[in-house]
Protein backbone atom coordinates (compact mmCIF):
# COMPACT_ATOMS: atom_id res chain seq x y z
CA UNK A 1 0.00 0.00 0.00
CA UNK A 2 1.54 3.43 -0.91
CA UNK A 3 1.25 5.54 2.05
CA UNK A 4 0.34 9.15 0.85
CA UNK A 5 2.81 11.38 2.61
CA UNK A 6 1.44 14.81 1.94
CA UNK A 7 -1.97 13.43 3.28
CA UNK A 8 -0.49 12.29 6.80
CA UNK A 9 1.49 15.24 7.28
CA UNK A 10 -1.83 17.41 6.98
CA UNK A 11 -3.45 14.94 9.56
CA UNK A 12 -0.53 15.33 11.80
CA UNK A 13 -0.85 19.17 11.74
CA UNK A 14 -4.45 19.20 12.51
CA UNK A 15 -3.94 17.04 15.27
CA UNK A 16 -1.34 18.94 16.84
CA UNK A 17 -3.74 22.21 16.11
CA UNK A 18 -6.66 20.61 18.01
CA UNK A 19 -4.06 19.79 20.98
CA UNK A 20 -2.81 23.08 20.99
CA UNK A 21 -6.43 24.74 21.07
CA UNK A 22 -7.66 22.08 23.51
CA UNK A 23 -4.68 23.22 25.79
CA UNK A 24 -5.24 25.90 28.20
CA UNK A 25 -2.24 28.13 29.24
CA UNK A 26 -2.21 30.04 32.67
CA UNK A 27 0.22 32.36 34.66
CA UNK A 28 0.63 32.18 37.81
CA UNK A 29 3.09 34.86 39.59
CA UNK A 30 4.14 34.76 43.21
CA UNK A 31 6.73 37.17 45.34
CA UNK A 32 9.31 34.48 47.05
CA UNK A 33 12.34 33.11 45.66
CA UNK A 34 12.21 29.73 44.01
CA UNK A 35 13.77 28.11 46.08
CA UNK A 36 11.92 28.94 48.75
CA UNK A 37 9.26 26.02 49.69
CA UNK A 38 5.85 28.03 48.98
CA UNK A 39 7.55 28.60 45.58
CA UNK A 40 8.31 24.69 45.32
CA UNK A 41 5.04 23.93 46.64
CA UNK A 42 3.67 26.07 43.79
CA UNK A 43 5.42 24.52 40.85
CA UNK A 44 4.10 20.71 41.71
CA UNK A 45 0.65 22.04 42.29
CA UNK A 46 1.11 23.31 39.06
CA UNK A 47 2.99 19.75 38.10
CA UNK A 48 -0.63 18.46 39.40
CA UNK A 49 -2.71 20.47 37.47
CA UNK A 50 -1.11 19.38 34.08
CA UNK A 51 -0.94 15.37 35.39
CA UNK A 52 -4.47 15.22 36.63
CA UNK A 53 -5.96 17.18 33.83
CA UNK A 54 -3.95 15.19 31.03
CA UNK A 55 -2.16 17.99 30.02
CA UNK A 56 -5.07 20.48 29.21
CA UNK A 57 -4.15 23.06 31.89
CA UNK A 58 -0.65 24.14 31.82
CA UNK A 59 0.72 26.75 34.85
CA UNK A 60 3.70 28.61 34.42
CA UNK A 61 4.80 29.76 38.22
CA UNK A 62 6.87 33.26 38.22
CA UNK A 63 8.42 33.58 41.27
CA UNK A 64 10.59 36.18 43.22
CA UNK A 65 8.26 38.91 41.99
CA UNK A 66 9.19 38.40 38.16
CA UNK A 67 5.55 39.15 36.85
CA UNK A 68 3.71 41.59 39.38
CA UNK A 69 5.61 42.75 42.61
CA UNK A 70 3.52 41.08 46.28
CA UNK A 71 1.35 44.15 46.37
CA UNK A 72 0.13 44.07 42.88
CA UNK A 73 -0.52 40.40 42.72
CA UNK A 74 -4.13 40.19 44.00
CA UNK A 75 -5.48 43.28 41.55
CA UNK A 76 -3.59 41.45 38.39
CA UNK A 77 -5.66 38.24 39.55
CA UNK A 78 -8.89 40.43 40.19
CA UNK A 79 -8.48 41.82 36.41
CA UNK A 80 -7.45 39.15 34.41
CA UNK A 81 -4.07 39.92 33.73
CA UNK A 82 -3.09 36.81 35.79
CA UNK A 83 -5.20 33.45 35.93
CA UNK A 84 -4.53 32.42 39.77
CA UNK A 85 -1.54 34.22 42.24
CA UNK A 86 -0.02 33.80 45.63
CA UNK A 87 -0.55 36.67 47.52
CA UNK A 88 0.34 37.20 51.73
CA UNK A 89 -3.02 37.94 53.24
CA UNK A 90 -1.58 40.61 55.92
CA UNK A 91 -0.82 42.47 52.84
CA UNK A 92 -4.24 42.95 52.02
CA UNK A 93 -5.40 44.30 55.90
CA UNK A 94 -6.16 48.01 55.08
CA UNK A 95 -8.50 46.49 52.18
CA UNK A 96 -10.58 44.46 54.36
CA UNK A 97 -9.64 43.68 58.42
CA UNK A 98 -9.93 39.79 58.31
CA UNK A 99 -7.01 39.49 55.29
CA UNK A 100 -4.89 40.46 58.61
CA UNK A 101 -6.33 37.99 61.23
CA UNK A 102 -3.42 35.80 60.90
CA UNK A 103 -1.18 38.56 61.14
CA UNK A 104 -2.30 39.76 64.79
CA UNK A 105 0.50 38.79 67.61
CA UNK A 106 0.06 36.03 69.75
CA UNK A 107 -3.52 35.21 68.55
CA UNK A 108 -2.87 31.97 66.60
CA UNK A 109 0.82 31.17 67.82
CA UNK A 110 1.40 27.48 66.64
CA UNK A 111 1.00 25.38 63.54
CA UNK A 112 -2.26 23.97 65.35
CA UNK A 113 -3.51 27.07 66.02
CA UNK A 114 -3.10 28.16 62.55
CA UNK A 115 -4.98 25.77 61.13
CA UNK A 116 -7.86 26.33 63.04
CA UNK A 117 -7.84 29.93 62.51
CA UNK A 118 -7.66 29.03 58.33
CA UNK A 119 -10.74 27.20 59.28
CA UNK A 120 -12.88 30.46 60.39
CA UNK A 121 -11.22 32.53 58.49
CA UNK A 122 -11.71 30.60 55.01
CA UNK A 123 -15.58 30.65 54.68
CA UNK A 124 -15.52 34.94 55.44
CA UNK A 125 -12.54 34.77 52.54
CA UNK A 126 -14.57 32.76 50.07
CA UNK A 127 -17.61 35.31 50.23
CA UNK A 128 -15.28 38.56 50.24
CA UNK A 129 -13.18 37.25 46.99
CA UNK A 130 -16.73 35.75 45.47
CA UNK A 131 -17.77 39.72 45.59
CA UNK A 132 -14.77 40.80 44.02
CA UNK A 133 -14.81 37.80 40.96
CA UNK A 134 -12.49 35.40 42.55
CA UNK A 135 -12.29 32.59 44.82
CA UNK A 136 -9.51 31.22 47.62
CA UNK A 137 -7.40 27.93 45.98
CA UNK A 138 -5.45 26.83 49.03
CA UNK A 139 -3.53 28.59 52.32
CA UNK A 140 0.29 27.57 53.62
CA UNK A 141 1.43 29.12 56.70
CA UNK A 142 4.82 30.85 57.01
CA UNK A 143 6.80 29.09 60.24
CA UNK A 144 6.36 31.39 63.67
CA UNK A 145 7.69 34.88 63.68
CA UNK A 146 10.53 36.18 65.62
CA UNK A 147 12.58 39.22 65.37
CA UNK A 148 15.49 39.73 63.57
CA UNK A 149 17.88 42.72 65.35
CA UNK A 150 21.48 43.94 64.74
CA UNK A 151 22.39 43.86 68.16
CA UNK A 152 21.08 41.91 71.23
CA UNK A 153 17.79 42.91 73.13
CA UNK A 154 16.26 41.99 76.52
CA UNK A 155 13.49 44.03 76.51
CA UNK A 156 11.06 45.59 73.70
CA UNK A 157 12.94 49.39 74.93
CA UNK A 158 16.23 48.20 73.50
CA UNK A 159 14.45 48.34 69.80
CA UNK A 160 13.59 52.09 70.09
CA UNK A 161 14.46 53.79 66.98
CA UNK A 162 15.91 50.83 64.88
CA UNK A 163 14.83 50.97 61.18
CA UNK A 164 12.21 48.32 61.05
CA UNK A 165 10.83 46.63 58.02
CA UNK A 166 7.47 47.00 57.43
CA UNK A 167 5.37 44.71 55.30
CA UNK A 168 2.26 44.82 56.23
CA UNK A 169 -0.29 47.51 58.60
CA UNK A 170 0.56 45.12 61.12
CA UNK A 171 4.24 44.79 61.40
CA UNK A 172 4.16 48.92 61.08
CA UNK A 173 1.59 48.88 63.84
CA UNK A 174 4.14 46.92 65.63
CA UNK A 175 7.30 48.88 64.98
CA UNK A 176 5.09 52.10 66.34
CA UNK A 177 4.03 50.15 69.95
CA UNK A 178 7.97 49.01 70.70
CA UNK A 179 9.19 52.80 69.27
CA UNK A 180 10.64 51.65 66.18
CA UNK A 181 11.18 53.58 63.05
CA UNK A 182 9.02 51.41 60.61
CA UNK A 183 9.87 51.26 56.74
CA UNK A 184 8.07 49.91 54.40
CA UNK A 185 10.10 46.86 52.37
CA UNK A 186 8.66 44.06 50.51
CA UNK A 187 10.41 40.73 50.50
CA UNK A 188 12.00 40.91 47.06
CA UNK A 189 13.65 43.97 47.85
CA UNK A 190 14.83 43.32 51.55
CA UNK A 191 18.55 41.92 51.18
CA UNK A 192 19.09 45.36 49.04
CA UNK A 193 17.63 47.27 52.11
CA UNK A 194 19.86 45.31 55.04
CA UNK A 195 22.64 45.64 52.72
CA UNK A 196 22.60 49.56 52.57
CA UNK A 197 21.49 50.07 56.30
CA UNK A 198 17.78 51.17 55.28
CA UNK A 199 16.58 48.18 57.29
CA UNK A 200 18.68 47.16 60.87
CA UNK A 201 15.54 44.81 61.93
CA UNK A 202 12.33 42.76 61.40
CA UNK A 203 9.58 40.32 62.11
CA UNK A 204 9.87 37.08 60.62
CA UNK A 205 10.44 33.25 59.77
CA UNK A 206 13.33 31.48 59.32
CA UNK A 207 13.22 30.83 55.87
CA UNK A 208 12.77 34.91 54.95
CA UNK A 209 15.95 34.95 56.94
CA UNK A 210 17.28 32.40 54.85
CA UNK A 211 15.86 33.27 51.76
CA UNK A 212 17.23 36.95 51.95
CA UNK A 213 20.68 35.87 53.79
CA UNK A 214 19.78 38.08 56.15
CA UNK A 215 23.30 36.12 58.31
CA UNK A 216 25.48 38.47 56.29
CA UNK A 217 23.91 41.73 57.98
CA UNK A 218 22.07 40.78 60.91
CA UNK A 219 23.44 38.23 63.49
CA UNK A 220 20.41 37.94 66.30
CA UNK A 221 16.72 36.25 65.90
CA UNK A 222 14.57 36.28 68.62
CA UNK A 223 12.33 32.66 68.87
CA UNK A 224 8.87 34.91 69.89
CA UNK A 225 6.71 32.62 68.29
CA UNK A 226 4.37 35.80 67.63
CA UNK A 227 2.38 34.78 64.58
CA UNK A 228 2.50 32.59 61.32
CA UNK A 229 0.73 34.31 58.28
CA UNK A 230 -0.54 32.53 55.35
CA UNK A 231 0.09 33.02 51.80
CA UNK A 232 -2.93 32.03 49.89
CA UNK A 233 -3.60 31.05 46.06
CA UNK A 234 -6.31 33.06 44.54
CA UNK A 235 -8.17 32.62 40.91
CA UNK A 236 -9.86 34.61 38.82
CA UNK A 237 -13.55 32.80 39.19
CA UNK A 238 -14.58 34.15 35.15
CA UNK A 239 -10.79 31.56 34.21
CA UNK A 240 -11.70 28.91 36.48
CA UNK A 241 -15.43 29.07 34.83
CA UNK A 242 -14.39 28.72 31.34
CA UNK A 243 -12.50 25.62 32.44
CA UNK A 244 -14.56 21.67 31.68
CA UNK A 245 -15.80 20.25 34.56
CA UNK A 246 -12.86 17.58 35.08
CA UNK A 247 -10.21 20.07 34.40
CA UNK A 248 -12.05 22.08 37.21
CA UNK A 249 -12.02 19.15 39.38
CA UNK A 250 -8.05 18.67 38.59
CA UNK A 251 -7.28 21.75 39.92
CA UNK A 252 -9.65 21.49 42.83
CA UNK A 253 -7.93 18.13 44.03
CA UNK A 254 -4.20 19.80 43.27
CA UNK A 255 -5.32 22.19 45.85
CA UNK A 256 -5.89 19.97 48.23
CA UNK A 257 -3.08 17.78 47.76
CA UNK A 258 -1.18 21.66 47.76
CA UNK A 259 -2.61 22.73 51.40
CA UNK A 260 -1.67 19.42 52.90
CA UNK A 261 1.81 19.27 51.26
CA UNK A 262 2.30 22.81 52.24
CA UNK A 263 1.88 22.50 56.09
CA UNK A 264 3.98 19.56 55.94
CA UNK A 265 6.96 21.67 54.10
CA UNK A 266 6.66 24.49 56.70
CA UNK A 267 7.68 22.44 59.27
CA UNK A 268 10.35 21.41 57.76
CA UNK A 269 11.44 24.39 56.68
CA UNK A 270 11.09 25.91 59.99
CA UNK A 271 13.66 23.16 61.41
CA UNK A 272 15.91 23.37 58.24
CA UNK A 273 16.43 26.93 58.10
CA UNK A 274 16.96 27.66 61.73
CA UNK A 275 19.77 25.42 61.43
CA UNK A 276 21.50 26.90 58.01
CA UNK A 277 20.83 30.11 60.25
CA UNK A 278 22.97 28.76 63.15
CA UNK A 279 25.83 26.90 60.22
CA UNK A 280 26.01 30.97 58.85
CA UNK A 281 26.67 32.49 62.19
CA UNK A 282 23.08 33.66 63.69
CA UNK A 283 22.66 33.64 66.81
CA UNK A 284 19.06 31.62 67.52
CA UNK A 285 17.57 32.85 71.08
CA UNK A 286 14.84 32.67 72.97
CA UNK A 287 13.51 35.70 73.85
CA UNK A 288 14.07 36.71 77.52
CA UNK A 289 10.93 37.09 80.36
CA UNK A 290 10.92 40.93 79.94
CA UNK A 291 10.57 40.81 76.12
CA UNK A 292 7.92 38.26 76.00
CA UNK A 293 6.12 40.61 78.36
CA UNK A 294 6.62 43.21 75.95
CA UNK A 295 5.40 41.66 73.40
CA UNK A 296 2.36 39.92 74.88
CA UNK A 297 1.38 43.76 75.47
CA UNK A 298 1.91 44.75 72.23
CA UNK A 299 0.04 41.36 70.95
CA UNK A 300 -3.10 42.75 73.26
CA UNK A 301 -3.23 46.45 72.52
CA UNK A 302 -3.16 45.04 68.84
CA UNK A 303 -6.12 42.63 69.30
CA UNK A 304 -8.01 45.04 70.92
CA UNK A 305 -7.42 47.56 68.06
CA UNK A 306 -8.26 44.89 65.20
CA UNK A 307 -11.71 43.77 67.03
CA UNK A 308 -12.29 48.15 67.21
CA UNK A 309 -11.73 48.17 63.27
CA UNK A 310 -13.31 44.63 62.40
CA UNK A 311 -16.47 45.38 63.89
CA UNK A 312 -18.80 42.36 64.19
CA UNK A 313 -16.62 40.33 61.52
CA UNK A 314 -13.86 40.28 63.61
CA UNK A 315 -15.65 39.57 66.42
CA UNK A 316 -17.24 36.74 64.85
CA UNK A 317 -14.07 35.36 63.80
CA UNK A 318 -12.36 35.40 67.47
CA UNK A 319 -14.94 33.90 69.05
CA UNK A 320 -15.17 30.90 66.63
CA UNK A 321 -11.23 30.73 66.97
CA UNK A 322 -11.49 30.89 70.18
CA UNK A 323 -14.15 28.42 71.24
């Protein structure tokens, strides 16, 4: 039989058309390094999403702020310009109080506790986002705070007028109760801001500390154990709508898998880093009696002020946490 060449290579093209239309192509841009284990997390939920959807849905993750800086993330999602994002909630607190729930001190203060905040605090999300075309994916938390200092401190006094980085209304909220000079840094941008003395302190994990090699500027962390706030993955609901049922159901189940997987890799990380920490020359402590006093008061004056501004959603939300 004489095959007819022009013929099959005509089929072939069509075929690899239909593929290509029958593939969906999304972006997905987050603010942390790559290497950094929400980033990792991100790229096999993606890895998930093309495997369990047979290779219709294809996710390309941007990290380190390549594709929309941490602020800008959520409003690219919102409009379109971005399918589905990573965004920290606490950034989002002057928008709408309970974005920042996670980010109050000493009010969810363990990996436990953290999850059963996520639990209150989801169902409020979902409705907020649903107003505002877009719906919540899947939360990680970051591993407890502490505070990262150029010098060593024994009380919350000894932090009066340091140049404190600010990423959120929280963390500048804090900076202003211990007397701190607060400035405003997001995490892409923070090595550059140690390196150059803009920055001499902060609030946060390990793996930030890590991440940013903070060890070559700053030489002290404080283990507070003040807070651990989520980043969460967001979608545009109009992209996730225009998506087949099973493809929907593909990402749903990557999510999941995601929030799970996530949790685990915090821990780790929180061990991990903490130790590479130590191996570059930081100096891990835990806080002394006077300083967790400190910043137990600062923890309730800031409580008290989020329930003033929350209203009856906030209160709503600490009660259920706290039942």
């Amino acid at each position: 039989m004489k095959l007819n060449l022009p013929l099959l290579a005509a089929a072939a093209t069509l075929a690899l058309s239909a593929t290509a239309q029958a593939q969906t192509r999304w972006d997905l841009p987050a603010a942390y390094p790559a290497t950094n284990f929400h980033s990792v997390n991100l790229v096999e939920f993606a890895n998930d999403v093309d495997r369990l959807s047979g290779g219709k849905l294809k996710i390309t993750v941007h990290p380190n702020a390549s594709l929309f800086k941490a602020p800008e993330i959520k409003r690219a999602v919102q409009g379109g310009q971005a399918q589905l994002g990573e965004i920290l909630l606490v950034n989002f607190q002057n928008e709408w109080q309970v974005y920042g729930a996670d980010g109050i001190p000493f009010l969810a203060d363990s990996y436990d506790e953290a999850v059963k905040l996520w639990r209150v605090q989801r169902p409020m999300l979902e409705k907020k986002l649903a107003e505002q075309g877009m719906m919540v994916l899947y939360a990680v938390p970051w591993p407890p705070q502490g505070i990262y200092v150029n010098k060593p401190i024994s009380s919350a006094a000894d932090l009066k007028g340091v140049k404190w980085r600010a990423y959120s209304p929280s963390t500048a909220r804090i900076a202003e109760l211990v007397g701190a000079q607060p400035v405003t840094v997001q995490a892409a941008e923070l090595t550059q801001a140690m390196a150059t003395g803009v920055v001499q302190s902060y609030m946060s994990s390990g793996s930030t500390g890590f991440d940013t090699k903070t060890y070559e500027h700053i030489k002290y962390w404080y283990d507070t154990q003040a807070w651990l706030p989520k980043n969460a993955v967001i979608m545009n609901k109009r992209a996730f709508d225009a998506l087949d049922k099973p493809t929907q159901d593909a990402v749903l189940k990557a999510a999941a898998d995601a929030e799970v997987r996530g949790l685990a890799a915090s821990k780790r990380a929180n061990g991990e880093t903490l130790d590479k920490l130590r191996a570059n020359g930081m100096q891990i402590l835990p806080p002394s009696a006077q300083l967790k006093a400190d910043m137990a008061k600062v923890g309730d004056v800031m409580v008290r002020e989020w329930l003033e501004k929350s209203g009856a959603e906030g209160k709503q939300l600490v009660d259920a946490f706290r039942r």
